[in-house]
N, C-alpha and C. Protein backbone atom coordinates (compact mmCIF):
# COMPACT_ATOMS: atom_id res chain seq x y z
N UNK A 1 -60.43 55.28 8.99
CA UNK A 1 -59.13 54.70 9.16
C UNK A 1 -59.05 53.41 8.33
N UNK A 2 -58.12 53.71 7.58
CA UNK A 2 -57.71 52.39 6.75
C UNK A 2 -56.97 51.33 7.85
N UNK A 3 -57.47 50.03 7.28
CA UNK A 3 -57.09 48.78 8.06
C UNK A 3 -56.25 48.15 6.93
N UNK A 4 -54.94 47.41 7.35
CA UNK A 4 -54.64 46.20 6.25
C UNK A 4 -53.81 45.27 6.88
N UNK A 5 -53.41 44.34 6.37
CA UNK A 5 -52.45 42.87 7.14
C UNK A 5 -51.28 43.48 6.97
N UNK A 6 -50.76 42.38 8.03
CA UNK A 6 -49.43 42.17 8.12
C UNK A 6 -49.13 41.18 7.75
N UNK A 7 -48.05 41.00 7.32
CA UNK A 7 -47.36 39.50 7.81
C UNK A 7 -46.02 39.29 8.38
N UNK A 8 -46.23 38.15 9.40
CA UNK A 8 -44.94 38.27 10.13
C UNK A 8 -44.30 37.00 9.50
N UNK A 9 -43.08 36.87 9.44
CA UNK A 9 -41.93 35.69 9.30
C UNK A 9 -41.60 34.94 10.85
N UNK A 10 -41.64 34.03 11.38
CA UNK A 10 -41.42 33.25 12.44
C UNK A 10 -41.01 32.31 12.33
N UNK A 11 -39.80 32.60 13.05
CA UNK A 11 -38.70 31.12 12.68
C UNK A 11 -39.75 30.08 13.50
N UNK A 12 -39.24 28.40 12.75
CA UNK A 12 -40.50 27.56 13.62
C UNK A 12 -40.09 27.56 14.51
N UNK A 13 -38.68 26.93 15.10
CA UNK A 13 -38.01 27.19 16.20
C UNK A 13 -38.43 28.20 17.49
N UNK A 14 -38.40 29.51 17.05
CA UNK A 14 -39.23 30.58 17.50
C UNK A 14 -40.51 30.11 18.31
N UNK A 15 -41.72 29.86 17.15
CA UNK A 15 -43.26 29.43 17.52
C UNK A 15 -42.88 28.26 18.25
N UNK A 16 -42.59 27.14 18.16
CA UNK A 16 -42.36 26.04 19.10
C UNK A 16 -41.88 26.77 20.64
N UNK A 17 -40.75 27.25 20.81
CA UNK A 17 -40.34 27.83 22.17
C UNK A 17 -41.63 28.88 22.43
N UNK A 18 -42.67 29.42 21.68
CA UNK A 18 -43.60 30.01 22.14
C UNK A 18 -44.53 28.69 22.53
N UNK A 19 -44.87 28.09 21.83
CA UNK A 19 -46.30 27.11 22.37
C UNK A 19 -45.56 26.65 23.55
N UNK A 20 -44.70 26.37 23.99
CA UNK A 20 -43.96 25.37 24.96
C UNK A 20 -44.41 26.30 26.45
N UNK A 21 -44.18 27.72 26.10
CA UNK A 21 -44.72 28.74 27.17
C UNK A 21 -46.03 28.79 27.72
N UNK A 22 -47.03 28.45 26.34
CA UNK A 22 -48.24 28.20 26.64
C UNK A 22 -48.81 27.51 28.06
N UNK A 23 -49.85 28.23 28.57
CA UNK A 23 -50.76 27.85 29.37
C UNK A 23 -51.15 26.55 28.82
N UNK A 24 -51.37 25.12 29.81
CA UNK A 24 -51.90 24.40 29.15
C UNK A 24 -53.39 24.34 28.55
N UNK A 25 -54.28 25.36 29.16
CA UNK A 25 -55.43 25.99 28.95
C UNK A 25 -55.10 26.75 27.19
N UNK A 26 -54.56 27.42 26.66
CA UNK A 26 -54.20 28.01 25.71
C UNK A 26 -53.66 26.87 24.70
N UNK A 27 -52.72 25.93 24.99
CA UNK A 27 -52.34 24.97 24.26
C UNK A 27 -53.52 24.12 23.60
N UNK A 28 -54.30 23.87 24.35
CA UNK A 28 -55.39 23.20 23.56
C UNK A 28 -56.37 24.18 22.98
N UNK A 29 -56.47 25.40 23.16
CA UNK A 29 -57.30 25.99 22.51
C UNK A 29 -56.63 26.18 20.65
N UNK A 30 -55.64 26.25 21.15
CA UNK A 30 -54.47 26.42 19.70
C UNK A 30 -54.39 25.23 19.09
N UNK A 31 -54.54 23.90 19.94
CA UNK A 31 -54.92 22.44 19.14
C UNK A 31 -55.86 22.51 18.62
N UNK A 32 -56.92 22.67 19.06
CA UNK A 32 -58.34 22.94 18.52
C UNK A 32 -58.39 23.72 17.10
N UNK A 33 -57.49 25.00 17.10
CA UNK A 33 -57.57 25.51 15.97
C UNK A 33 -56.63 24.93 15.09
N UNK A 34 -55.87 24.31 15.49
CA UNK A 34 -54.77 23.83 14.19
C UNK A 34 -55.47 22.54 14.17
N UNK A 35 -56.20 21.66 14.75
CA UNK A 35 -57.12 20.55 14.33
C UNK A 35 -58.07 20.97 13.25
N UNK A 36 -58.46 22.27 13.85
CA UNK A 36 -59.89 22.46 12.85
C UNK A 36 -59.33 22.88 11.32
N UNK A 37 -58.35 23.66 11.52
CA UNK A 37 -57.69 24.13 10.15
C UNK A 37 -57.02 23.05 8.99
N UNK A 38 -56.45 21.94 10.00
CA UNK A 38 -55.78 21.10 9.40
C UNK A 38 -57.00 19.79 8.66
N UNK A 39 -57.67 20.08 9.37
CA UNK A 39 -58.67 18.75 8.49
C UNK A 39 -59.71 19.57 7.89
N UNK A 40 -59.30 20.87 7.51
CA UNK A 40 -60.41 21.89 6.61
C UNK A 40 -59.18 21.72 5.26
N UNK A 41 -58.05 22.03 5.39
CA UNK A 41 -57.06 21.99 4.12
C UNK A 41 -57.04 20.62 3.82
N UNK A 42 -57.40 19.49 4.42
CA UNK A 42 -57.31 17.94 3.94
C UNK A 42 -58.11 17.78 2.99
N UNK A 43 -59.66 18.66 3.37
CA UNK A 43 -60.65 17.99 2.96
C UNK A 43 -60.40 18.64 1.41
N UNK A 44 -59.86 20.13 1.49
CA UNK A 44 -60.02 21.20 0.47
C UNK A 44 -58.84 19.64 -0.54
N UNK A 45 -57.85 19.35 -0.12
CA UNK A 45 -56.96 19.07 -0.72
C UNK A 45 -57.33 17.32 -1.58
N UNK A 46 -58.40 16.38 -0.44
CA UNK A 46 -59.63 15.68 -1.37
C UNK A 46 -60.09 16.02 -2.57
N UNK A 47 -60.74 17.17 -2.21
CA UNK A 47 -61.51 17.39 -3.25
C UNK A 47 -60.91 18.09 -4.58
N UNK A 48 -59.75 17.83 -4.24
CA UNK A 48 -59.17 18.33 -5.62
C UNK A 48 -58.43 17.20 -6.77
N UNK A 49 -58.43 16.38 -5.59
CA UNK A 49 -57.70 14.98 -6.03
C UNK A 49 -58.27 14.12 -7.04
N UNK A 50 -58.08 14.10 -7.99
CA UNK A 50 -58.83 13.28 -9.11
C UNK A 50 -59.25 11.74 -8.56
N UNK A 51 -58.36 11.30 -8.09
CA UNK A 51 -58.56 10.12 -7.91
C UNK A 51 -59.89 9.72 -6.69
N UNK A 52 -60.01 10.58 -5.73
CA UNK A 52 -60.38 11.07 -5.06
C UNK A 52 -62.03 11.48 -5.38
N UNK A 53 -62.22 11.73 -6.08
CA UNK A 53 -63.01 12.32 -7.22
C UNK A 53 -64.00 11.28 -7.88
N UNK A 54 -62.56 10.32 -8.58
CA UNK A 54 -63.50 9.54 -9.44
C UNK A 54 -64.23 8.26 -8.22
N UNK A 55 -63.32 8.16 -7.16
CA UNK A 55 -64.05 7.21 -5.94
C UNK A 55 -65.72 7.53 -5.51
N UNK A 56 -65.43 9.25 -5.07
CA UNK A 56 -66.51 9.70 -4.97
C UNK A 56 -68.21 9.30 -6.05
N UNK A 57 -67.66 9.90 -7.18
CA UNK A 57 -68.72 9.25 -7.84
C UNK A 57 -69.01 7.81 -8.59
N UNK A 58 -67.90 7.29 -7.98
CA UNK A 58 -67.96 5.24 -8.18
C UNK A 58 -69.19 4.99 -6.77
N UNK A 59 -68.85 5.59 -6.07
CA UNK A 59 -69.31 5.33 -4.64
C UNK A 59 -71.07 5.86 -5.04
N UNK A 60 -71.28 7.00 -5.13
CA UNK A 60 -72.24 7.54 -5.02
C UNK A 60 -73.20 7.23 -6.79
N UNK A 61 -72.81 6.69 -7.60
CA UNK A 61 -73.54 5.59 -8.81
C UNK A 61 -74.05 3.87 -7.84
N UNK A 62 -73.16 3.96 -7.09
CA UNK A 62 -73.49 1.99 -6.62
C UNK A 62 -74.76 2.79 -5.69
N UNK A 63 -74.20 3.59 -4.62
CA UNK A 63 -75.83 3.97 -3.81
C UNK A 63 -76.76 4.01 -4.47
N UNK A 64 -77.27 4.78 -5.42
CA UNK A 64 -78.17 5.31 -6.51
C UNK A 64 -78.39 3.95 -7.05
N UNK A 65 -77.74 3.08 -7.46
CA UNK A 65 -78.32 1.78 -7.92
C UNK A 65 -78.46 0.81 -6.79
N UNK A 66 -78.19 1.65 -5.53
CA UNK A 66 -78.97 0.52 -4.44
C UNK A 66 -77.78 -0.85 -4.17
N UNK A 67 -76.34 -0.36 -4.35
CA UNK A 67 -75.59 -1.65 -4.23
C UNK A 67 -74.82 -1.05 -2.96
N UNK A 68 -75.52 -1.35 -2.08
CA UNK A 68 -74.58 -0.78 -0.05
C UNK A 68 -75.12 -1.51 0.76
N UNK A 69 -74.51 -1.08 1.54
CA UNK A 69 -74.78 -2.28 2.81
C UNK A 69 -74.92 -1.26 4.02
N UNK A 70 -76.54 -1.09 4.67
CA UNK A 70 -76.55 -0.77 5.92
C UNK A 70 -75.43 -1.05 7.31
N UNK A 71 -75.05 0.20 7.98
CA UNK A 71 -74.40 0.26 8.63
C UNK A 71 -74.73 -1.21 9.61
N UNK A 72 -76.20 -1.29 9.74
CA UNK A 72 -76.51 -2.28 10.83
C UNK A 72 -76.71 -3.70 9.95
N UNK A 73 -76.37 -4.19 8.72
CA UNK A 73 -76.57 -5.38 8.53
C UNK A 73 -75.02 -5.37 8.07
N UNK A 74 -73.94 -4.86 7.71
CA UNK A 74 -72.56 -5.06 7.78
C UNK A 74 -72.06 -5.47 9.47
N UNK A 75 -72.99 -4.72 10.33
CA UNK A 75 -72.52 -5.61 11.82
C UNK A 75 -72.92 -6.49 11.94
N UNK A 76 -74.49 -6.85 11.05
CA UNK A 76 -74.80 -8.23 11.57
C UNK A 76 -74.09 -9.59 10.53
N UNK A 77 -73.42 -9.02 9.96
CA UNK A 77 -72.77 -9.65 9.02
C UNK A 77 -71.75 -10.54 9.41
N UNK A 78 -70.78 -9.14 10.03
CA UNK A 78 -69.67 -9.50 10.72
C UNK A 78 -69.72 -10.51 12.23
N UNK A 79 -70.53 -10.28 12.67
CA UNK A 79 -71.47 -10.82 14.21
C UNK A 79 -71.30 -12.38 13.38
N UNK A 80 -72.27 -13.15 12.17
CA UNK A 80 -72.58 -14.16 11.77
C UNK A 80 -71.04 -14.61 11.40
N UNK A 81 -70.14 -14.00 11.26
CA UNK A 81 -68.75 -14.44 10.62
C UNK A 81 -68.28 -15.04 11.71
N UNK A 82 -68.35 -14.92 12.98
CA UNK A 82 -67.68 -14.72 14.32
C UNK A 82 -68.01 -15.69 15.00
């Protein structure tokens, strides 16, 4: 048996009056997935970003030459400012 997609059209209107029906048990399971999806297309959409890009390897040349600041001496940093 052959398998293939569908696709459906859903007014948003529509899907909204559906989540609203939702179990609140179900509502967060559906947050969960539109959390996980939505900061998977962010990251995809980073890494495409030039600018984005050239930060990345500005950032990761200063490590490699040893110019960062430990998580724990930027607190003790801030601590001595205070």
């Amino acid at each position: 048996m052959v398998q293939g997609n569908v696709k459906l059209v859903i007014p948003f209107e529509s899907l909204v009056a559906s989540v609203a029906n939702l179990s609140l048990t179900d509502k967060r399971r559906l947050w969960e997935i539109l959390d996980e999806q939505m900061a998977q297309a962010e990251e995809e959409q980073w890494e495409r970003d030039p600018v984005v890009q050239a930060e990345i390897r500005e950032a990761r040349a200063a490590y490699q030459a040893g110019e960062y600041v430990t998580v724990d001496e930027y607190i003790a940093k801030q601590r001595a400012k205070a």
